[in-house]
Protein backbone atom coordinates (compact mmCIF):
# COMPACT_ATOMS: atom_id res chain seq x y z
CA UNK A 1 11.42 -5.78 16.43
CA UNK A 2 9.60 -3.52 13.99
CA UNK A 3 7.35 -5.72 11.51
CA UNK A 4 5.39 -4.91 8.33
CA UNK A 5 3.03 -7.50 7.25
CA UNK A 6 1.58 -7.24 3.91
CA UNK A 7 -1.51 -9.41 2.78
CA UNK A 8 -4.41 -9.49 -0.07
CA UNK A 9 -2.07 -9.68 -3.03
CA UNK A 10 -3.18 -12.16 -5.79
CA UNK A 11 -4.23 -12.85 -9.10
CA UNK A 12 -7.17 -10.29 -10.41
CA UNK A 13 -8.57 -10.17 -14.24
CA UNK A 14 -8.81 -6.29 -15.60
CA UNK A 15 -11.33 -4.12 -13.97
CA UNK A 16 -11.81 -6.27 -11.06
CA UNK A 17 -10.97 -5.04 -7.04
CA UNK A 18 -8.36 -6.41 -4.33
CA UNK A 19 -7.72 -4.80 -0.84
CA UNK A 20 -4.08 -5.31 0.29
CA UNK A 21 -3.97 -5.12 3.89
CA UNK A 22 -0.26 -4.30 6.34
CA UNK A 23 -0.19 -5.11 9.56
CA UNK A 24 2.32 -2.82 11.48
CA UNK A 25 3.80 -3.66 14.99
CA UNK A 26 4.99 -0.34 15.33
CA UNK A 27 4.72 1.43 19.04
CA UNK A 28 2.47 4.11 18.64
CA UNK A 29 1.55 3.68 15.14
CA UNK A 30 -0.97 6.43 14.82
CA UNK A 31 2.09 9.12 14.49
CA UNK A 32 3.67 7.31 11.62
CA UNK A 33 2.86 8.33 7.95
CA UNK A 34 2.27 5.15 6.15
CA UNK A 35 2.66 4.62 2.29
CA UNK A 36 1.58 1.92 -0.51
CA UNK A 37 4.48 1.61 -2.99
CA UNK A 38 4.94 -0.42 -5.97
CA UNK A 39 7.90 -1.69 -8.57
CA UNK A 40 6.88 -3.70 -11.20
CA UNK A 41 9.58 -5.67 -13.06
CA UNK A 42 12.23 -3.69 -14.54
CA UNK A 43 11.02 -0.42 -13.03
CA UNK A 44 11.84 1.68 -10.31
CA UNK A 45 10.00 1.27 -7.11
CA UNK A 46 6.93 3.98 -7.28
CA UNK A 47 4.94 5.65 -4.81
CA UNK A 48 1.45 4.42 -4.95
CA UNK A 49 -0.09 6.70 -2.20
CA UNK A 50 -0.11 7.86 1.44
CA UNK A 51 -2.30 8.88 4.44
CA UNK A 52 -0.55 10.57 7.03
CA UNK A 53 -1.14 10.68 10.91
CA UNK A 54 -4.02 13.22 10.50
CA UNK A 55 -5.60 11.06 7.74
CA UNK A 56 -4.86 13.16 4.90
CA UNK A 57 -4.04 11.30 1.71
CA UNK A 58 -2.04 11.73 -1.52
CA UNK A 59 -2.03 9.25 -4.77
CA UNK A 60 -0.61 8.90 -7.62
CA UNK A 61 -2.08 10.29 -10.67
CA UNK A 62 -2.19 6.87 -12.46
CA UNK A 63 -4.39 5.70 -9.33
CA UNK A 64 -6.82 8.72 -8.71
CA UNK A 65 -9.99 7.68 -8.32
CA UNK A 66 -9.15 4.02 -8.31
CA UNK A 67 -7.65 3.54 -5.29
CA UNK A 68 -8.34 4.40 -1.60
CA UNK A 69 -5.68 4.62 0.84
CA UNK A 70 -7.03 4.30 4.81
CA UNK A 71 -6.22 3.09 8.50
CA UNK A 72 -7.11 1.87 11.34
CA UNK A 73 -5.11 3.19 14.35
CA UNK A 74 -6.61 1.01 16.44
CA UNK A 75 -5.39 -2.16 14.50
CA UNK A 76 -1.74 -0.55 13.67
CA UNK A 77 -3.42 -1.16 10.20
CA UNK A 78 -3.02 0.65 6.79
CA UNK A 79 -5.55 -0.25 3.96
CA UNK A 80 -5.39 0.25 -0.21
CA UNK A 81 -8.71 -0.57 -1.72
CA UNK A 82 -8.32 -0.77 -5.33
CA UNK A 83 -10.88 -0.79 -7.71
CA UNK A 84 -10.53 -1.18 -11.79
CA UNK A 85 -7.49 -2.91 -11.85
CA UNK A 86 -6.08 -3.08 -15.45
CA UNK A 87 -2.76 -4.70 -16.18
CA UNK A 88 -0.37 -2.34 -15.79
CA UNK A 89 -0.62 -2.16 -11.76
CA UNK A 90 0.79 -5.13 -12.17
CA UNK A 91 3.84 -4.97 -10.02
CA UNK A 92 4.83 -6.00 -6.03
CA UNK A 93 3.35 -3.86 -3.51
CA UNK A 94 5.04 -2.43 -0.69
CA UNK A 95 4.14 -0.95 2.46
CA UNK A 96 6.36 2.21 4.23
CA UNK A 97 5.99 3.32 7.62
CA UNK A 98 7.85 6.95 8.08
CA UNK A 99 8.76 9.34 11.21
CA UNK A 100 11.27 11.82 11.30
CA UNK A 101 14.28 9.62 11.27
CA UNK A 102 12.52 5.86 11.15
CA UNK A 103 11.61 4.52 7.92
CA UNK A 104 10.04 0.47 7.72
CA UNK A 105 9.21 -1.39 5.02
CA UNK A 106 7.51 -4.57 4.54
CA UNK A 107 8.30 -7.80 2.41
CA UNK A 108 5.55 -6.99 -0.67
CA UNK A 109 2.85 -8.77 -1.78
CA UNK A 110 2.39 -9.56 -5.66
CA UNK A 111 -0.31 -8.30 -7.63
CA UNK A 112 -0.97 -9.80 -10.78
CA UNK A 113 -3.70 -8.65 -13.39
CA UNK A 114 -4.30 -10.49 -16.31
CA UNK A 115 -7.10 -12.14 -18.20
């Protein structure tokens, strides 16, 4: 059974850092694109970024240069560092693996910033 495990979520005042973390037991996770989306209350869910199988990466343009999308094949692991948090990233965060015709999502973990 295909399981996304999302972790690092929390409570973070403006400007500071979290790393979310998503664990994927996936066979042969290296070929999968994986995503970061987010919804925040009342919106509709948004793509956050992605890093694909070759380890090229897209973002948002509310996120450039804030955020840092990254994996680690070896730990079926994807990675979003983000730095200079203000409030409106505020929302729950999702991880997405994708392949051709298999698409996985995990439960979300909340991120909260506020002062």
């Amino acid at each position: 059974q295909v399981q996304l495990v999302e972790s690092g979520g929390g409570l973070v005042q403006p400007g500071g850092s979290l790393t979310l973390s998503c664990v994927a037991s996936i066979s042969m996770f290296s070929i999968y694109h994986m995503r970061w989306y987010r919804q925040a209350p009342g919106q509709q869910r948004e793509l956050v970024a992605t890093i694909t199988s070759t380890g090229t990466t897209y973002y948002a343009d509310s996120v450039k240069g804030r955020f840092t999308i990254s994996r680690d094949n070896a730990k079926n692991t994807v990675y979003l560092q983000m730095n200079n948090l203000k409030p409106e990233d505020t929302a729950v965060y999702y991880c997405n693996a994708v392949k051709t015709l298999y698409d996985y999502w995990g439960q979300g973990t909340q991120v909260t910033v506020s002062s």
